[in-house]
PDB file of N, CA and C in Angstrom:
ATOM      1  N   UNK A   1       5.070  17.107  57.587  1.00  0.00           N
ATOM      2  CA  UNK A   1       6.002  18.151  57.238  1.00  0.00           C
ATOM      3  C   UNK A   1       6.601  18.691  58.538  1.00  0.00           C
ATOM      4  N   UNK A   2       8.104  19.216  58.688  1.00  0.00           N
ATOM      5  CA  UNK A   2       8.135  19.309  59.962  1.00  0.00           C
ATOM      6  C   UNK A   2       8.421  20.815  60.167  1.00  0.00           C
ATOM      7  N   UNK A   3       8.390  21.309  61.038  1.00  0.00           N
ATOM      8  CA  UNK A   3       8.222  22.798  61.265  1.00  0.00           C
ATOM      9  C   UNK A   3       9.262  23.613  60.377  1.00  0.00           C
ATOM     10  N   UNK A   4      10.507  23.252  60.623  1.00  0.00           N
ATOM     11  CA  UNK A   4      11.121  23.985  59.908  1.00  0.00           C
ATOM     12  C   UNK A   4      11.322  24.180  58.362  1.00  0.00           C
ATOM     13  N   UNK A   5      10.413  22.988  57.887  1.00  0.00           N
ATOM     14  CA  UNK A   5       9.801  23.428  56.713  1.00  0.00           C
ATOM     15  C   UNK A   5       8.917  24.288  56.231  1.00  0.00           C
ATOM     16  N   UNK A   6       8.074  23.820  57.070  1.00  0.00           N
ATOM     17  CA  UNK A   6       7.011  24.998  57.170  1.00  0.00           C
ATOM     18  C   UNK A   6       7.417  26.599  57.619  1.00  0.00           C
ATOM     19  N   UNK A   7       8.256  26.603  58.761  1.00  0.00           N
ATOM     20  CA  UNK A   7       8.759  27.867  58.445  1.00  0.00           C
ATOM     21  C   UNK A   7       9.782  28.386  57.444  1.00  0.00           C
ATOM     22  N   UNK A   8       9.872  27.734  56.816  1.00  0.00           N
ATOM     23  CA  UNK A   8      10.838  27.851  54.959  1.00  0.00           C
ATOM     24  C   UNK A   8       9.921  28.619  54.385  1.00  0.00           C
ATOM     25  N   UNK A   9       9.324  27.538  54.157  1.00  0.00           N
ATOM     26  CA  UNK A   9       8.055  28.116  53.288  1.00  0.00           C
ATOM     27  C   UNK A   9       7.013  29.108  53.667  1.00  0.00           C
ATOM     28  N   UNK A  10       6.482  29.653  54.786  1.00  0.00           N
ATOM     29  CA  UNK A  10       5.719  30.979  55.312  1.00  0.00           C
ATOM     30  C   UNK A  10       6.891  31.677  55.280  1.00  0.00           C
ATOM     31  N   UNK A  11       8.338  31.539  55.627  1.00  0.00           N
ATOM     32  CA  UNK A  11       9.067  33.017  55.279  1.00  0.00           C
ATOM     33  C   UNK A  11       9.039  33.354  53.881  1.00  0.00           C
ATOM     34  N   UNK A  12       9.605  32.087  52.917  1.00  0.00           N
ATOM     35  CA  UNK A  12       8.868  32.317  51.392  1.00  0.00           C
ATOM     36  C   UNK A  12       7.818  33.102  51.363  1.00  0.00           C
ATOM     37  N   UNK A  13       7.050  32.649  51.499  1.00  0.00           N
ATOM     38  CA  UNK A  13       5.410  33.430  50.981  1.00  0.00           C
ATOM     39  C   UNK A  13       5.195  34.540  51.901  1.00  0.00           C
ATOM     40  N   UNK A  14       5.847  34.795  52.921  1.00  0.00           N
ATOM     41  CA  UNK A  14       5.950  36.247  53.153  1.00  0.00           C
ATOM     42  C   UNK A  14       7.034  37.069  52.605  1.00  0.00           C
ATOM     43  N   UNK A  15       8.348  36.468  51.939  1.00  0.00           N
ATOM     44  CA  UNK A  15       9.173  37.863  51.321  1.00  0.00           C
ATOM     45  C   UNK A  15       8.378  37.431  49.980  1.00  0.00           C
ATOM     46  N   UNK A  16       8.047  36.535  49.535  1.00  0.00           N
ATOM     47  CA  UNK A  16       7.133  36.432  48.121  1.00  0.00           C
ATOM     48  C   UNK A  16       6.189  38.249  48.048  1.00  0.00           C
ATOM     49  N   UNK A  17       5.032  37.939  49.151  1.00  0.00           N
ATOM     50  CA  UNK A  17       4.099  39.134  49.234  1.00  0.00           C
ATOM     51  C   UNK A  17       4.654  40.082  49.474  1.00  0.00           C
ATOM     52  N   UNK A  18       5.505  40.352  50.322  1.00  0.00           N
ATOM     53  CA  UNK A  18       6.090  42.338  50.759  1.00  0.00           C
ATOM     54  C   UNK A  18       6.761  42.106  49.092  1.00  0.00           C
ATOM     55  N   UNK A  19       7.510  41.587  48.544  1.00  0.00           N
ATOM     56  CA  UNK A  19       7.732  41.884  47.241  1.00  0.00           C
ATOM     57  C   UNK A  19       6.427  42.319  46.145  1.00  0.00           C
ATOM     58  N   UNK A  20       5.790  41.730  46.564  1.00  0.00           N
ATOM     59  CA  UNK A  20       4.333  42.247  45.406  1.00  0.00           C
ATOM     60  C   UNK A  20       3.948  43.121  45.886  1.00  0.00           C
ATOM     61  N   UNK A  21       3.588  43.401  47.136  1.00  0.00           N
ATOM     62  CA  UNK A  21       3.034  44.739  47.312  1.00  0.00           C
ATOM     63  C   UNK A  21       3.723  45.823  47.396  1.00  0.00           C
ATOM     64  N   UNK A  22       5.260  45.682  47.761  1.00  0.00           N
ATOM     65  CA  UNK A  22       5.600  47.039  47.266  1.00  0.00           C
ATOM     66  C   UNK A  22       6.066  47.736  45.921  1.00  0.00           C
ATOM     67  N   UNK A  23       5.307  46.279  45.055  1.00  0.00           N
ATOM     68  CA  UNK A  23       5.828  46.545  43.981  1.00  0.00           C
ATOM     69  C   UNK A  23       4.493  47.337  42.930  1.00  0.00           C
ATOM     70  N   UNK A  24       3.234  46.845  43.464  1.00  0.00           N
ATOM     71  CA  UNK A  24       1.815  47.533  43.459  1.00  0.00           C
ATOM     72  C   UNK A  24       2.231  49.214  43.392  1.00  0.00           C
ATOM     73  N   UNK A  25       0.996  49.610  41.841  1.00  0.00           N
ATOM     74  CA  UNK A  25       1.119  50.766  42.144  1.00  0.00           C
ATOM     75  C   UNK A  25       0.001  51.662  43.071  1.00  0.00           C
ATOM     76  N   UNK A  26      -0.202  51.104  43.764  1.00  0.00           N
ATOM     77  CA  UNK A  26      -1.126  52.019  45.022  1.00  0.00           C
ATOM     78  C   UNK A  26      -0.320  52.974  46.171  1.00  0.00           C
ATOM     79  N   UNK A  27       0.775  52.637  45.880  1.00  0.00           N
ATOM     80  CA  UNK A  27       2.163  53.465  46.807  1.00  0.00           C
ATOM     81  C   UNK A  27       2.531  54.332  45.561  1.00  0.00           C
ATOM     82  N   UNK A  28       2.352  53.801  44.486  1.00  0.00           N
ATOM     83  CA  UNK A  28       2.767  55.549  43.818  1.00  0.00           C
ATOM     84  C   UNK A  28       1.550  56.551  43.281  1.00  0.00           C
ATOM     85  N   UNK A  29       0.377  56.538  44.008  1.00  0.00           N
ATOM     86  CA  UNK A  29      -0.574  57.732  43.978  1.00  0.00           C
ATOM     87  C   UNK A  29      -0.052  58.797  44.598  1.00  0.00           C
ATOM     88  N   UNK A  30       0.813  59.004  45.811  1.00  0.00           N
ATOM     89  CA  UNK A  30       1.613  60.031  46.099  1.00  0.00           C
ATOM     90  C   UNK A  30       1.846  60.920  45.263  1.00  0.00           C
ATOM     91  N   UNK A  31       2.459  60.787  43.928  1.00  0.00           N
ATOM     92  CA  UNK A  31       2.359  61.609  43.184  1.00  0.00           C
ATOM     93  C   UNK A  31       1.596  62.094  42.404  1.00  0.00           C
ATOM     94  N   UNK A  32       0.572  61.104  42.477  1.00  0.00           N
ATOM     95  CA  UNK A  32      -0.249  61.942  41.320  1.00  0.00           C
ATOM     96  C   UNK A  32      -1.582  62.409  41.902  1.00  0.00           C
ATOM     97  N   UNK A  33      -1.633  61.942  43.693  1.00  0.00           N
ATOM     98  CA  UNK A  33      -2.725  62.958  44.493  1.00  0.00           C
ATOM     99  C   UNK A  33      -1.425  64.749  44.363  1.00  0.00           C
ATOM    100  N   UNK A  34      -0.072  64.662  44.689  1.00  0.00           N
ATOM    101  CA  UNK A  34       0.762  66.241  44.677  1.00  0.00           C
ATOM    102  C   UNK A  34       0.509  66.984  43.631  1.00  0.00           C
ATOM    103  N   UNK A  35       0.009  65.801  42.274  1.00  0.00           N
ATOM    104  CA  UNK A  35      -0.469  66.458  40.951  1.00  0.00           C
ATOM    105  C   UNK A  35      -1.164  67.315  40.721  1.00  0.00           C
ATOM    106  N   UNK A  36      -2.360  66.529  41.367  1.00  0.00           N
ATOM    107  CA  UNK A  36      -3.767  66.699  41.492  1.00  0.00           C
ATOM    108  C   UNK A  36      -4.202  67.709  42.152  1.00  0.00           C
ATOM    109  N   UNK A  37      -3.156  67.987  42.957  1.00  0.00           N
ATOM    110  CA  UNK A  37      -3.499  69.770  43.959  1.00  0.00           C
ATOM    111  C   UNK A  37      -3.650  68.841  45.642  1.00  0.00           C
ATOM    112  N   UNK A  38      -4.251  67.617  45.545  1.00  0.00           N
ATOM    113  CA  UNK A  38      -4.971  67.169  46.793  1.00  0.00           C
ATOM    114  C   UNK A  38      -3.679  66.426  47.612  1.00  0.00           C
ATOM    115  N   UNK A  39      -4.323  66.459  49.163  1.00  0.00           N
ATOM    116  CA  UNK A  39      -2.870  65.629  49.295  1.00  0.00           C
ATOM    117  C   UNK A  39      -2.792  64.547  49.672  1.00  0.00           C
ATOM    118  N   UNK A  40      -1.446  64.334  50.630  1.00  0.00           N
ATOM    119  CA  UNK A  40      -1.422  62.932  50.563  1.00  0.00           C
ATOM    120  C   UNK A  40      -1.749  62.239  51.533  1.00  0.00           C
ATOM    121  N   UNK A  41      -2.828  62.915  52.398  1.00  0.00           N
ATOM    122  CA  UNK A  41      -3.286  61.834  53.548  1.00  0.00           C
ATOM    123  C   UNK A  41      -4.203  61.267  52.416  1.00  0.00           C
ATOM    124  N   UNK A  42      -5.318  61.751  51.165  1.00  0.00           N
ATOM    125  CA  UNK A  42      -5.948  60.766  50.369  1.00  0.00           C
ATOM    126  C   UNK A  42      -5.393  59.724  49.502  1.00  0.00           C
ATOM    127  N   UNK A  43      -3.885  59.922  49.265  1.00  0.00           N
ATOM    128  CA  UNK A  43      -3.269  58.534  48.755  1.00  0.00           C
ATOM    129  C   UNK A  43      -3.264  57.439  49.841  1.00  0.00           C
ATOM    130  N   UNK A  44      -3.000  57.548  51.351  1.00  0.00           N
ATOM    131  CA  UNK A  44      -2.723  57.027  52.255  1.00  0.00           C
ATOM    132  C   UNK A  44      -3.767  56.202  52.735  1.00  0.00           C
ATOM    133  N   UNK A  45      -5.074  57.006  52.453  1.00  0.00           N
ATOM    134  CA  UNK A  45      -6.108  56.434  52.784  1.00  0.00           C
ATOM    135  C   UNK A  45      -6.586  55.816  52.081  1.00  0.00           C
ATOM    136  N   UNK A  46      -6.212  55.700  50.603  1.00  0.00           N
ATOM    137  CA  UNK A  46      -6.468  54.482  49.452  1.00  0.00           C
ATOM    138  C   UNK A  46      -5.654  53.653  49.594  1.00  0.00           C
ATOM    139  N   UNK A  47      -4.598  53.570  49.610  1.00  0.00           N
ATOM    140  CA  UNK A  47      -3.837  52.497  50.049  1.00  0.00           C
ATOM    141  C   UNK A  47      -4.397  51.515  51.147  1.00  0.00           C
ATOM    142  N   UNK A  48      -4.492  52.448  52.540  1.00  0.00           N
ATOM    143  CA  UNK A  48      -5.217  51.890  53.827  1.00  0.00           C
ATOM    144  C   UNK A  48      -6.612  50.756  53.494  1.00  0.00           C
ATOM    145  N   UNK A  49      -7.131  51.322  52.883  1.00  0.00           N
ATOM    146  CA  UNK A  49      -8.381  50.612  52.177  1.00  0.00           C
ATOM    147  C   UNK A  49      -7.816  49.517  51.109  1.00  0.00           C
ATOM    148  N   UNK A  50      -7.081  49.967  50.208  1.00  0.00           N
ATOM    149  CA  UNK A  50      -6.582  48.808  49.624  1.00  0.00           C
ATOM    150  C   UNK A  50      -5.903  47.843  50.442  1.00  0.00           C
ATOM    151  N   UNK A  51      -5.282  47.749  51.071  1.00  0.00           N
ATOM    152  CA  UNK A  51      -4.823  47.061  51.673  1.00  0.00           C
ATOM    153  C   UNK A  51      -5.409  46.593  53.199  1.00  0.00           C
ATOM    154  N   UNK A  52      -6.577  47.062  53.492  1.00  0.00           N
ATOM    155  CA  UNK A  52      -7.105  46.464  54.575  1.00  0.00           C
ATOM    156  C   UNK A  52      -8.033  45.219  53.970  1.00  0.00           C
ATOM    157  N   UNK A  53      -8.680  45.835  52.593  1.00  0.00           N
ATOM    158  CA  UNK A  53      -9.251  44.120  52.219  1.00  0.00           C
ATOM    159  C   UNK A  53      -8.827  43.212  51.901  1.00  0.00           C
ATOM    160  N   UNK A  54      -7.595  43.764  50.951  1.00  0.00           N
ATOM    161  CA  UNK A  54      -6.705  42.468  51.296  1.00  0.00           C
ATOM    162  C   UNK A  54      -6.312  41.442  52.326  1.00  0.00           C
ATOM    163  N   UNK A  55      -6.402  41.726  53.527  1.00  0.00           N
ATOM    164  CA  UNK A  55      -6.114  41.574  54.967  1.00  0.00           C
ATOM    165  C   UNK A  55      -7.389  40.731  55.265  1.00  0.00           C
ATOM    166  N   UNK A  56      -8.667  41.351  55.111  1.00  0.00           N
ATOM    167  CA  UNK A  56      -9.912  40.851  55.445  1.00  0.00           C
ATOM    168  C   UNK A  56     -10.108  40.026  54.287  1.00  0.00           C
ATOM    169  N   UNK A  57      -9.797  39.821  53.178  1.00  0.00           N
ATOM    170  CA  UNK A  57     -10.087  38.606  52.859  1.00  0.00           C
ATOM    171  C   UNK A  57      -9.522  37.402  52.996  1.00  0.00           C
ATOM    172  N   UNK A  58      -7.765  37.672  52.975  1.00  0.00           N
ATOM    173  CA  UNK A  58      -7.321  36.544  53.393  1.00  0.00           C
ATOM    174  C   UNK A  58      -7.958  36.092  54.478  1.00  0.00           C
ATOM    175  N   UNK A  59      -8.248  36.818  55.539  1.00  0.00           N
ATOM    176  CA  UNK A  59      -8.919  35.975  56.929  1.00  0.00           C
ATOM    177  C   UNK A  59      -9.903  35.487  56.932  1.00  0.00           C
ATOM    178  N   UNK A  60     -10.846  36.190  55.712  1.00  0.00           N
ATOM    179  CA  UNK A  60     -12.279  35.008  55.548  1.00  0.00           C
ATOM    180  C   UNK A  60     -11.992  34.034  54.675  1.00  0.00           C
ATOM    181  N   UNK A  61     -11.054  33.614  53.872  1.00  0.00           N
ATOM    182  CA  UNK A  61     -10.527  32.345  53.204  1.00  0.00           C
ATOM    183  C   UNK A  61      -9.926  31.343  53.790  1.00  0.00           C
ATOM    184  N   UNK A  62      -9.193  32.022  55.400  1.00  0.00           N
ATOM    185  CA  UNK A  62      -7.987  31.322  56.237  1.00  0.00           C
ATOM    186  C   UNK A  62      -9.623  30.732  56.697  1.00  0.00           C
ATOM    187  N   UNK A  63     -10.568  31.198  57.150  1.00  0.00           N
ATOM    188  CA  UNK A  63     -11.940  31.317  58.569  1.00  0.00           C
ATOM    189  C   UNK A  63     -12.599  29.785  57.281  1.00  0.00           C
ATOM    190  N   UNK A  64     -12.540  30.231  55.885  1.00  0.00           N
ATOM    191  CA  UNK A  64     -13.360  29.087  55.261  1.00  0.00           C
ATOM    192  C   UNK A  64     -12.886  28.091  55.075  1.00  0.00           C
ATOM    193  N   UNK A  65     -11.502  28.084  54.775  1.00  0.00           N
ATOM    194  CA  UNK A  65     -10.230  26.512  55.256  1.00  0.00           C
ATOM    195  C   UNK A  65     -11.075  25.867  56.098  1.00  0.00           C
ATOM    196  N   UNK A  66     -10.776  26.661  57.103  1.00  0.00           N
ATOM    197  CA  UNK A  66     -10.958  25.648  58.863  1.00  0.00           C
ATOM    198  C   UNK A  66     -12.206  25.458  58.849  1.00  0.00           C
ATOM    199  N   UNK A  67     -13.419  26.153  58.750  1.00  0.00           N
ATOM    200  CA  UNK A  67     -14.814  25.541  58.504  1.00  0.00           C
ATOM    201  C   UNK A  67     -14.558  23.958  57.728  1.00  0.00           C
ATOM    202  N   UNK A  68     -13.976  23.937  56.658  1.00  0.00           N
ATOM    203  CA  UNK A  68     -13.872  22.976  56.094  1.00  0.00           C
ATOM    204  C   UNK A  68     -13.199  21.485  56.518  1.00  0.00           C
ATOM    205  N   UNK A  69     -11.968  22.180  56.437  1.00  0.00           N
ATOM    206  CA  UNK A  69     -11.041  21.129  56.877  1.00  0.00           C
ATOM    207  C   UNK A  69     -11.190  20.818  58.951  1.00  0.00           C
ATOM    208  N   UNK A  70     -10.686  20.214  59.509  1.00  0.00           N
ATOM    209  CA  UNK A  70     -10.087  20.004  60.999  1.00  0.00           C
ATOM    210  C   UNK A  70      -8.686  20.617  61.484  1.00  0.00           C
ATOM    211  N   UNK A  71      -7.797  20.171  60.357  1.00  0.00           N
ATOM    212  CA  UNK A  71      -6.235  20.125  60.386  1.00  0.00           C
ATOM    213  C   UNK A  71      -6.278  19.925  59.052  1.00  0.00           C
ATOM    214  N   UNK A  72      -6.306  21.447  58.118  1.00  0.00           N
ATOM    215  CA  UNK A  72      -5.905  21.704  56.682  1.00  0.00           C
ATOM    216  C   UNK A  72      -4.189  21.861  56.742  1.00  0.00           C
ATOM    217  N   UNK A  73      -3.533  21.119  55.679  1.00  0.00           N
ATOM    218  CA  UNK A  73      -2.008  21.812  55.816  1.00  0.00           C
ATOM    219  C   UNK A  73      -1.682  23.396  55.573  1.00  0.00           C
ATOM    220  N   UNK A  74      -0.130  23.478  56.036  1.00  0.00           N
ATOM    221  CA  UNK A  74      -0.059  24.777  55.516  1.00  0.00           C
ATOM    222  C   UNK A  74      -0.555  25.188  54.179  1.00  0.00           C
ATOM    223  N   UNK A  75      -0.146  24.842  53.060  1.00  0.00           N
ATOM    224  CA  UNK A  75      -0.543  25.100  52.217  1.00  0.00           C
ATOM    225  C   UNK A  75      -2.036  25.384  51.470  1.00  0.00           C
ATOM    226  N   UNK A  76      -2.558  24.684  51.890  1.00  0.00           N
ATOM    227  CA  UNK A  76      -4.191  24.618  51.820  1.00  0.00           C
ATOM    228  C   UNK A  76      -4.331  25.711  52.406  1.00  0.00           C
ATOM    229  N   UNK A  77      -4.193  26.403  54.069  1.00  0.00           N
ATOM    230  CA  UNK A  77      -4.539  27.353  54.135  1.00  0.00           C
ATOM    231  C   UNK A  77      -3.729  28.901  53.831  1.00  0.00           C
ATOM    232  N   UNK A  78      -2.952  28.498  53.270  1.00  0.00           N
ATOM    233  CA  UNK A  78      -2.044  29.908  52.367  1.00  0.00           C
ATOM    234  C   UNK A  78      -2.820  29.813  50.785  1.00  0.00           C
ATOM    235  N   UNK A  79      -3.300  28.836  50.530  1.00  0.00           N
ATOM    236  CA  UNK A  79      -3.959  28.978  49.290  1.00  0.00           C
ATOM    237  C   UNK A  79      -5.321  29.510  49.035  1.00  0.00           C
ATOM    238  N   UNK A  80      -6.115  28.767  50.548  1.00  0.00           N
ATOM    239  CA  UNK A  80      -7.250  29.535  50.789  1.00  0.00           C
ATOM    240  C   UNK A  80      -7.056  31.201  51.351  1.00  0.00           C
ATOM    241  N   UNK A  81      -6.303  31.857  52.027  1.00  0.00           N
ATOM    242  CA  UNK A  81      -5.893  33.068  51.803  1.00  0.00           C
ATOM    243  C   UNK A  81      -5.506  33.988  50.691  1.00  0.00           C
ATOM    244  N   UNK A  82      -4.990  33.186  50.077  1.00  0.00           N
ATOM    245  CA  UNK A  82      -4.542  33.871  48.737  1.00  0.00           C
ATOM    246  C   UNK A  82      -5.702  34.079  47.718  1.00  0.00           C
ATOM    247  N   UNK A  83      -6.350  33.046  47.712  1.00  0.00           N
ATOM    248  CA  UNK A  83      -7.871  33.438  46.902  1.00  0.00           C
ATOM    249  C   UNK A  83      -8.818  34.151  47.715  1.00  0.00           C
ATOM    250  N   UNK A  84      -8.853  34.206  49.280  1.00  0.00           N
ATOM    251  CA  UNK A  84      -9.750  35.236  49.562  1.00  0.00           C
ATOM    252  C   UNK A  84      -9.421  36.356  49.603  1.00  0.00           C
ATOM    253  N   UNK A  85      -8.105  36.662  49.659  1.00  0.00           N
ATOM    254  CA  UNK A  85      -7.412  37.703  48.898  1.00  0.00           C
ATOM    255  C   UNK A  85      -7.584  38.602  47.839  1.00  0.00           C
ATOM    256  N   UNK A  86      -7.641  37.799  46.782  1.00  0.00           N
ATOM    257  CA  UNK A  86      -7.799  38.184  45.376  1.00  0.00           C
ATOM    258  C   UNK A  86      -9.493  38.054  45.056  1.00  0.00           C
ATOM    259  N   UNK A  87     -10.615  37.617  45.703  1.00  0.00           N
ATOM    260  CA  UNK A  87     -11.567  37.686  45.617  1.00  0.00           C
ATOM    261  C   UNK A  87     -12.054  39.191  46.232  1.00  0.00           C
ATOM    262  N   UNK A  88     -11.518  39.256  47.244  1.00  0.00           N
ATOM    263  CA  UNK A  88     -12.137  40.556  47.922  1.00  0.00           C
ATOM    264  C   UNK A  88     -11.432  41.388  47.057  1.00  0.00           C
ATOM    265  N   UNK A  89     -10.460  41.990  46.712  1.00  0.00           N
ATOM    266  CA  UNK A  89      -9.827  42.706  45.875  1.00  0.00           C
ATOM    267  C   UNK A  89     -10.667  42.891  44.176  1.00  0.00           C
ATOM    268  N   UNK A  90     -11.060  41.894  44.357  1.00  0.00           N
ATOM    269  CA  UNK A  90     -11.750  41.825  42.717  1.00  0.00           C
ATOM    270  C   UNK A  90     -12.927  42.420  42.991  1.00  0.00           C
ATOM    271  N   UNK A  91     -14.397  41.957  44.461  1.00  0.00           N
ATOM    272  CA  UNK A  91     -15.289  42.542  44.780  1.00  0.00           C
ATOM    273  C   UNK A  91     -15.081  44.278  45.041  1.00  0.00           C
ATOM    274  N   UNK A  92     -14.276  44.803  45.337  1.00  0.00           N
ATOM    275  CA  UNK A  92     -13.431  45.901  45.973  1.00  0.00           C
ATOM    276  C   UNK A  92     -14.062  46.436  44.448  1.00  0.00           C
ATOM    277  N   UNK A  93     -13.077  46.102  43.107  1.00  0.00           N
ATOM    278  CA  UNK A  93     -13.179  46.860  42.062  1.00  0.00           C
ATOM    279  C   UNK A  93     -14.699  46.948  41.240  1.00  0.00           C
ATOM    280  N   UNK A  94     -15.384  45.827  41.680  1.00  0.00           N
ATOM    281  CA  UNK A  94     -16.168  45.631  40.855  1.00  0.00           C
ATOM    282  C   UNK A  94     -17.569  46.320  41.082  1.00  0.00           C
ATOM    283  N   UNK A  95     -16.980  47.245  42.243  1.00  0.00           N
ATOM    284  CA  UNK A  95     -18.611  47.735  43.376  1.00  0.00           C
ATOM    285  C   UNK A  95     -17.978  49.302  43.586  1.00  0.00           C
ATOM    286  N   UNK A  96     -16.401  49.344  43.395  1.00  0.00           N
ATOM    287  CA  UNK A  96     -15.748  51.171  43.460  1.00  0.00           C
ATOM    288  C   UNK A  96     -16.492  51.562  42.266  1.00  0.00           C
ATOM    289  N   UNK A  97     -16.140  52.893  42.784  1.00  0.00           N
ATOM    290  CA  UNK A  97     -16.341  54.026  41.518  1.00  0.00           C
ATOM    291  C   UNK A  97     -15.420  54.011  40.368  1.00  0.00           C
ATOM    292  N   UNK A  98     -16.272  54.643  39.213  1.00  0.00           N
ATOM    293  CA  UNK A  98     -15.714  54.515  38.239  1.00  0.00           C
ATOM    294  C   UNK A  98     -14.953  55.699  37.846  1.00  0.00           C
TER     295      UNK A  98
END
């Protein structure tokens, strides 16, 4: 594949993601921490958290690619990101408060 494919496709799958996440409602707790009386450095800081595991899992999915593979393609390792992604995000909910 030659680079400038590959950079096709990672600019893809990066306006792909800033489209999903700003489309996530974890950016609109703003209003309903102003609701709530409390403010909004605690929406900010749920977000921060939401979105830092996101971050940390893609990198332990990108970290379990390369354990695996030598020279995984792009794709393989945007796919292994994307599920460590959505794994940590799922562990995230499944261990928060209720």
């Amino acid at each position: 594949m030659s680079r400038a494919r590959v950079r096709a496709v990672l600019a893809g799958a990066l306006a792909l993601a800033v489209a999903v996440v700003a489309g996530t409602p974890v950016f609109a707790q703003g209003a309903a921490a102003e609701a709530a009386g409390g403010g909004m450095s605690l929406a900010f800081f749920g977000a921060a958290i939401g979105l830092g595991m996101v971050v940390i899992g893609a990198g332990i999915g990108i970290l379990f690619v390369y354990a695996i593979e030598d020279r995984p393609l792009a794709a393989i390792v945007l796919a292994g990101a994307a599920l460590g992604a959505v794994l940590a995000v799922a562990v995230r909910q499944a261990v928060g408060a209720r």
